[in-house]
N, C-alpha and C. Protein backbone atom coordinates (compact mmCIF):
# COMPACT_ATOMS: atom_id res chain seq x y z
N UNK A 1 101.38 90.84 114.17
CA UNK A 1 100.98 92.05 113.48
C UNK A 1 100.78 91.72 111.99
N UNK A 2 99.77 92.28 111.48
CA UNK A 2 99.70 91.65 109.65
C UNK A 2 99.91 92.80 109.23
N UNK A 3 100.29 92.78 107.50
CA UNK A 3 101.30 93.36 107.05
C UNK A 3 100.47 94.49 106.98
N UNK A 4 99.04 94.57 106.78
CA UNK A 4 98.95 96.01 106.29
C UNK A 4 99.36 96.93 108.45
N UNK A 5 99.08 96.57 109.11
CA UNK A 5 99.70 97.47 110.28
C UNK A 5 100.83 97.00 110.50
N UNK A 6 101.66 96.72 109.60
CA UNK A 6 102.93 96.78 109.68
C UNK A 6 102.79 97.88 108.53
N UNK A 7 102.31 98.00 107.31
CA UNK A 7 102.59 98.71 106.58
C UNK A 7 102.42 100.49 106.94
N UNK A 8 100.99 100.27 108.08
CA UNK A 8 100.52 101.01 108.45
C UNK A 8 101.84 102.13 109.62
N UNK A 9 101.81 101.58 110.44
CA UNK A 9 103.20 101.72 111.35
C UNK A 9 104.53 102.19 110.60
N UNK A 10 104.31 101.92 109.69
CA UNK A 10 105.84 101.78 109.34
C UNK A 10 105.26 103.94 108.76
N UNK A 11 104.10 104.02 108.46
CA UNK A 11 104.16 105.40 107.50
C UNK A 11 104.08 105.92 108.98
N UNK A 12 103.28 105.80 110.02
CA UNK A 12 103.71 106.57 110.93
C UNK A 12 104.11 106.71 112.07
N UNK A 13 105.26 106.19 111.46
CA UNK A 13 106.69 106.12 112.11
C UNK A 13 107.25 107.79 111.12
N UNK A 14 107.34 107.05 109.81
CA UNK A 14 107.61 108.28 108.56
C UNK A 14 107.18 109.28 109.31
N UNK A 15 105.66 109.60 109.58
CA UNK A 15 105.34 110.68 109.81
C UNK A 15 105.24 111.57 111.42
N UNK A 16 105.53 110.57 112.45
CA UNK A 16 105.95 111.05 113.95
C UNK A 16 107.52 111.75 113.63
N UNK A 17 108.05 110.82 112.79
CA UNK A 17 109.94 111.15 112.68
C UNK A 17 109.61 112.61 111.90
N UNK A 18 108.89 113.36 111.24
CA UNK A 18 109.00 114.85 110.58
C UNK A 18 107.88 115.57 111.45
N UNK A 19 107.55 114.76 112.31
CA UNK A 19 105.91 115.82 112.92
C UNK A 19 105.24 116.79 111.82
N UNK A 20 104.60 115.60 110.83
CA UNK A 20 103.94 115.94 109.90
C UNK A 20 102.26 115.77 110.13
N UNK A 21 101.57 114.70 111.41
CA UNK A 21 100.25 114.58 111.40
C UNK A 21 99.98 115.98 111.82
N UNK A 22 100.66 116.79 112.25
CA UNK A 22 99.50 118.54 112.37
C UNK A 22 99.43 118.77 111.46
N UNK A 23 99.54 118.12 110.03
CA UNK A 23 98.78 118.51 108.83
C UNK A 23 97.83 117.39 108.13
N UNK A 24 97.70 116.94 108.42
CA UNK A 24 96.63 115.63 108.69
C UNK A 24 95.43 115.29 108.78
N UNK A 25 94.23 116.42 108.37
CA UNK A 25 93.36 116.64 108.87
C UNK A 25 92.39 115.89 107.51
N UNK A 26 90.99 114.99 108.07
CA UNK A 26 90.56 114.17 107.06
C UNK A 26 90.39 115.19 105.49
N UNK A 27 90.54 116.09 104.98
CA UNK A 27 89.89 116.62 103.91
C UNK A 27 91.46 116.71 103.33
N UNK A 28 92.53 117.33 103.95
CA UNK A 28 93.66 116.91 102.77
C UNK A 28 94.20 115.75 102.81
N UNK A 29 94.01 114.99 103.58
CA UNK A 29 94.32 113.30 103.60
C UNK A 29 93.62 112.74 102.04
N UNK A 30 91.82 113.23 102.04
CA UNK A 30 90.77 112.87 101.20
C UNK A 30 91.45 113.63 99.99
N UNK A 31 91.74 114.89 99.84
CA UNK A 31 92.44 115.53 98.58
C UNK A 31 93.81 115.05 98.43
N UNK A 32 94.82 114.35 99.08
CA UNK A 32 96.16 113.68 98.54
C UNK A 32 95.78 112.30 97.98
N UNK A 33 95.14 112.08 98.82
CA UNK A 33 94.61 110.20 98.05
C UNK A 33 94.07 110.17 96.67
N UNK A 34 93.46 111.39 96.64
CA UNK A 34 92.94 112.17 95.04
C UNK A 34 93.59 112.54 93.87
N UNK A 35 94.46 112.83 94.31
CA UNK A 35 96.05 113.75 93.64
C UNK A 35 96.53 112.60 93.51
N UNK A 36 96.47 111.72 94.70
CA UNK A 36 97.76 110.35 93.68
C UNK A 36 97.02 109.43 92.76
N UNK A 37 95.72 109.29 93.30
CA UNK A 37 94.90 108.41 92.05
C UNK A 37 95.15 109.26 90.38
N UNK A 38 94.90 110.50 90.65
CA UNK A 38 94.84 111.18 89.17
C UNK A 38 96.19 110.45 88.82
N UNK A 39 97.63 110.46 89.13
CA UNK A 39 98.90 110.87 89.30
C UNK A 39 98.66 108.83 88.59
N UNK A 40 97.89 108.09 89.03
CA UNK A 40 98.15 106.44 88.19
C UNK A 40 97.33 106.82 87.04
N UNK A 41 96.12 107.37 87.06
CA UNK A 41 95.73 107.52 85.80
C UNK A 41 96.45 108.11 84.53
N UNK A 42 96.87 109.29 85.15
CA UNK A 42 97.89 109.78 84.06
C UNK A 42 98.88 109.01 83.27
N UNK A 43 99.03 107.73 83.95
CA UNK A 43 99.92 106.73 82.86
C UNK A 43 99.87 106.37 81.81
N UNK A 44 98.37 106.68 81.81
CA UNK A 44 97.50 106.04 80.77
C UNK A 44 96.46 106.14 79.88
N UNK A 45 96.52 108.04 80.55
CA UNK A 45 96.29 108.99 79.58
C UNK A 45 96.45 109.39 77.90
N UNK A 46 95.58 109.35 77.03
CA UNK A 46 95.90 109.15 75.92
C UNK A 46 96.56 107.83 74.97
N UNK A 47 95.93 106.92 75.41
CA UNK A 47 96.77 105.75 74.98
C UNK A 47 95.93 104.76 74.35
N UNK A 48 96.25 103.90 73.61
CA UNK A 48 95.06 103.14 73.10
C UNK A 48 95.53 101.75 74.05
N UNK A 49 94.87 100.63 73.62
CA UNK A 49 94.77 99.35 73.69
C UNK A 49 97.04 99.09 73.76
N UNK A 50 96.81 98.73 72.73
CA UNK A 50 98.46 98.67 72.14
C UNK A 50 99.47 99.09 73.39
N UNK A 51 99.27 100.66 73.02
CA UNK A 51 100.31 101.62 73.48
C UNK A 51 100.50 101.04 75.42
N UNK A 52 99.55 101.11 75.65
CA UNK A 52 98.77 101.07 77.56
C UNK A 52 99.90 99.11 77.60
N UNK A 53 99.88 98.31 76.56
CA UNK A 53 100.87 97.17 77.26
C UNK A 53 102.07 97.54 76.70
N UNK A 54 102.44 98.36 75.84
CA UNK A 54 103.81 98.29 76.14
C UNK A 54 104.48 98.99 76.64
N UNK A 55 103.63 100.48 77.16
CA UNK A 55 103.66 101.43 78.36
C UNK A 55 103.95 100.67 79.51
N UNK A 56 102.79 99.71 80.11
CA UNK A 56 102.99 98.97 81.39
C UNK A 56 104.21 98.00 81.51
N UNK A 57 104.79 97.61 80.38
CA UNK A 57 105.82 96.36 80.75
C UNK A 57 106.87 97.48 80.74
N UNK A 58 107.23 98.67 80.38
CA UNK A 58 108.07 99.34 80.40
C UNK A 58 108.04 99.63 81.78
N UNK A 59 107.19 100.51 81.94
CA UNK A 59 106.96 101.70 83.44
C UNK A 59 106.81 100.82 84.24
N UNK A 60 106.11 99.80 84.81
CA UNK A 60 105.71 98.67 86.30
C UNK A 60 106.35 99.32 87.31
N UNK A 61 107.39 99.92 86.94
CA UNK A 61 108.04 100.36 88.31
C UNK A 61 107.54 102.08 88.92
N UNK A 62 107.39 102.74 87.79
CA UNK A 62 106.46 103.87 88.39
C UNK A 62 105.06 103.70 88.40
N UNK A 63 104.50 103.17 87.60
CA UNK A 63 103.32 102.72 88.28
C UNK A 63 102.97 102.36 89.56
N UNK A 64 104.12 101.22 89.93
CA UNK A 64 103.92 100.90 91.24
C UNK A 64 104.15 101.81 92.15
N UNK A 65 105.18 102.84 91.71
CA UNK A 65 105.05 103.93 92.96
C UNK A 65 103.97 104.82 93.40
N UNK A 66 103.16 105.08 91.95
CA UNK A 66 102.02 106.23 91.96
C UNK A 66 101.18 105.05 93.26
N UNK A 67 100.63 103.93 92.54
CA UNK A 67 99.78 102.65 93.68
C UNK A 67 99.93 102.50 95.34
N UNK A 68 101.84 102.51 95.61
CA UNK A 68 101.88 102.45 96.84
C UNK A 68 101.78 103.81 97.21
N UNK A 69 101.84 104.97 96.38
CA UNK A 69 101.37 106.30 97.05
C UNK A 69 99.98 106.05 97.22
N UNK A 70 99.06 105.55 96.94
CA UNK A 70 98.07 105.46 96.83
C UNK A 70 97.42 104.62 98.01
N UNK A 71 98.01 103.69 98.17
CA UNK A 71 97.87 102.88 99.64
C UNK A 71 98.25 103.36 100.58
N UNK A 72 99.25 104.08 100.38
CA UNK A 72 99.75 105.13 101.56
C UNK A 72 99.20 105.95 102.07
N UNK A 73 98.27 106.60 101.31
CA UNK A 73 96.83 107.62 101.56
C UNK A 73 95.50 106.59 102.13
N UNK A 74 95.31 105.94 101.86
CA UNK A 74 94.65 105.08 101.79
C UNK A 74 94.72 104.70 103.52
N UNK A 75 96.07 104.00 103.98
CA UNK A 75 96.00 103.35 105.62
C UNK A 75 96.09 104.52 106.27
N UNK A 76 96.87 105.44 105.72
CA UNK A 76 96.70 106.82 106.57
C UNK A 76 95.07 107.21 107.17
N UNK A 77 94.86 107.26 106.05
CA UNK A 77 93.01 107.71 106.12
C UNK A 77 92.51 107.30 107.00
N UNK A 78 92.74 105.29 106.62
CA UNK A 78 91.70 104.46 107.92
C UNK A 78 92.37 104.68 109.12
N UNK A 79 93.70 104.86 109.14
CA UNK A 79 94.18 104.88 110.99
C UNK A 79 93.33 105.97 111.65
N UNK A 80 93.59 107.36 110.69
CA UNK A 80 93.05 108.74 111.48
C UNK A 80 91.87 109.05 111.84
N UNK A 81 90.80 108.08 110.99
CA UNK A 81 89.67 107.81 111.45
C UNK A 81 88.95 106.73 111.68
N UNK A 82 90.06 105.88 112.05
CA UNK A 82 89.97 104.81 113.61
C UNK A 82 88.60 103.99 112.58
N UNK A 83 89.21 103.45 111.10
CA UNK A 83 88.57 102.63 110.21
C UNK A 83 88.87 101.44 110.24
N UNK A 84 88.92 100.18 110.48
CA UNK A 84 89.28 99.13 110.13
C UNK A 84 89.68 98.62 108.50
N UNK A 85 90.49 98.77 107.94
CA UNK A 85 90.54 99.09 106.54
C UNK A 85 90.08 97.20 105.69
N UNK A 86 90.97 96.05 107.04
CA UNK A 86 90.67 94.92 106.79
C UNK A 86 88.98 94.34 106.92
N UNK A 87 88.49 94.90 107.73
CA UNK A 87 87.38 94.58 107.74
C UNK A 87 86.31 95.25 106.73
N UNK A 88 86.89 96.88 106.11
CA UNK A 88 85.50 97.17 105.78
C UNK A 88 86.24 96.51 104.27
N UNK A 89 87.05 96.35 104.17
CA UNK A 89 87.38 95.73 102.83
C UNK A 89 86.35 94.26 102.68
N UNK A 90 86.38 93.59 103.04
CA UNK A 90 85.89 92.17 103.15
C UNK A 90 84.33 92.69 103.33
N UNK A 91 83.40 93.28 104.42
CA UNK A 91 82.46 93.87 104.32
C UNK A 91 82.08 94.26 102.91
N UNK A 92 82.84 94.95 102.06
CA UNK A 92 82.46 95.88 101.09
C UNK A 92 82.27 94.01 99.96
N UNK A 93 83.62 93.64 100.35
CA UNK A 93 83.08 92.62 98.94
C UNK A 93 82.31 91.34 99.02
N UNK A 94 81.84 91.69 100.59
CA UNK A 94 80.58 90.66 100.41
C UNK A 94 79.36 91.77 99.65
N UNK A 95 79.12 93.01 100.25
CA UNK A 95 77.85 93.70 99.93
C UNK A 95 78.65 93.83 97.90
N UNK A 96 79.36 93.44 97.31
CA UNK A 96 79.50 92.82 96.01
C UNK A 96 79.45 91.93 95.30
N UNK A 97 79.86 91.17 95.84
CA UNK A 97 79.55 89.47 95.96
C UNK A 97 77.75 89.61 95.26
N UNK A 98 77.22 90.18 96.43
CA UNK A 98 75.60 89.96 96.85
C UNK A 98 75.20 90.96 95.43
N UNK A 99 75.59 92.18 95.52
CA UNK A 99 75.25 92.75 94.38
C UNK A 99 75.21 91.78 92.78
N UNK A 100 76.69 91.63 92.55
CA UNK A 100 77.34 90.95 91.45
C UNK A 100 77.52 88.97 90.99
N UNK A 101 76.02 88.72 91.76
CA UNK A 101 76.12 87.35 91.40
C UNK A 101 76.83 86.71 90.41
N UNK A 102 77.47 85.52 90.29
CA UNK A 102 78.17 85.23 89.53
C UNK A 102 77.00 84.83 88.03
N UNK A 103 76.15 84.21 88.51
CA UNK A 103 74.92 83.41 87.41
C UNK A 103 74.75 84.89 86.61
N UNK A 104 74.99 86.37 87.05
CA UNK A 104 74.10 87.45 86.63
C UNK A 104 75.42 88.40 85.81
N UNK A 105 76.70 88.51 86.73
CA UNK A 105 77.04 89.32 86.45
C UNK A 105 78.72 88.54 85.16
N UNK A 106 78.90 86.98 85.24
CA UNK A 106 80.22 86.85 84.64
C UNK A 106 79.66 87.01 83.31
N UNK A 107 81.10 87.75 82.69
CA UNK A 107 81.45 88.05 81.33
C UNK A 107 80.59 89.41 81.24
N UNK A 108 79.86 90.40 82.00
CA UNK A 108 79.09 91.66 81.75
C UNK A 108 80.24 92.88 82.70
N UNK A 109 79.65 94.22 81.66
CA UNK A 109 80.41 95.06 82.53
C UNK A 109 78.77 95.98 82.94
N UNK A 110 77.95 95.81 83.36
CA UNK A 110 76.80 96.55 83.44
C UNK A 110 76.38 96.67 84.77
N UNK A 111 76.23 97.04 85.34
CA UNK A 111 76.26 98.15 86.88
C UNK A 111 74.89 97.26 87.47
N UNK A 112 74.81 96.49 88.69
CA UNK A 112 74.42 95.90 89.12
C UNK A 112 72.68 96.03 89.70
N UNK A 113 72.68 97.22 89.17
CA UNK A 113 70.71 97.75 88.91
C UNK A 113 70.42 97.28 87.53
N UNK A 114 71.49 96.59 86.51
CA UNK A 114 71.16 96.45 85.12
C UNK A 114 71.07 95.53 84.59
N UNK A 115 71.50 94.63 85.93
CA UNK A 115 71.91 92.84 85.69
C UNK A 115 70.18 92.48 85.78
């Protein structure tokens, strides 16, 4: 078993043990995964350059919680709609790869219609 369906299993397990999937349905799955992304941004809300590293060497540890909430929404999502999360991951960063040539795109931050 690899770790992410171990990781996967393990939330629903979490969630068979409260009979929580009858609330489960793809659009608040899509709106919690939303809510926790805002929930990492907010770390880092209002902050300059400076402030944002010595914020992060402080916090790492809630950060990391907002993230694994975030992955947590995330394998939920792909299980309930029977996604392969390993595959379309790798899928996605070849169709980036292909986008983001290295000759075109290292050292640029410019959106891959601009390269």
């Amino acid at each position: 078993m690899s770790d992410v369906d171990q990781l996967t299993k393990r939330i629903l397990d979490f969630i068979n043990d409260r009979d929580w999937n009858q609330f489960h349905n793809p659009k608040d799955l899509a709106l919690s995964l939303v809510l926790e992304s805002a929930e990492v941004m907010e770390h880092f809300q209002w902050k300059n350059n400076e402030e944002m590293q010595g914020y992060v060497k402080s916090n790492k540890g809630h950060i990391g919680e907002e993230l694994a909430d975030v992955l947590y929404w995330v394998l939920l999502m792909s299980h309930n709609l029977d996604i392969d999360i390993k595959a379309a991951f790798e899928d996605k960063m070849l169709k980036n790869e292909a986008k983001y040539p290295i000759n075109k795109a290292k050292g640029r931050h410019d959106k891959y219609n601009k390269l």
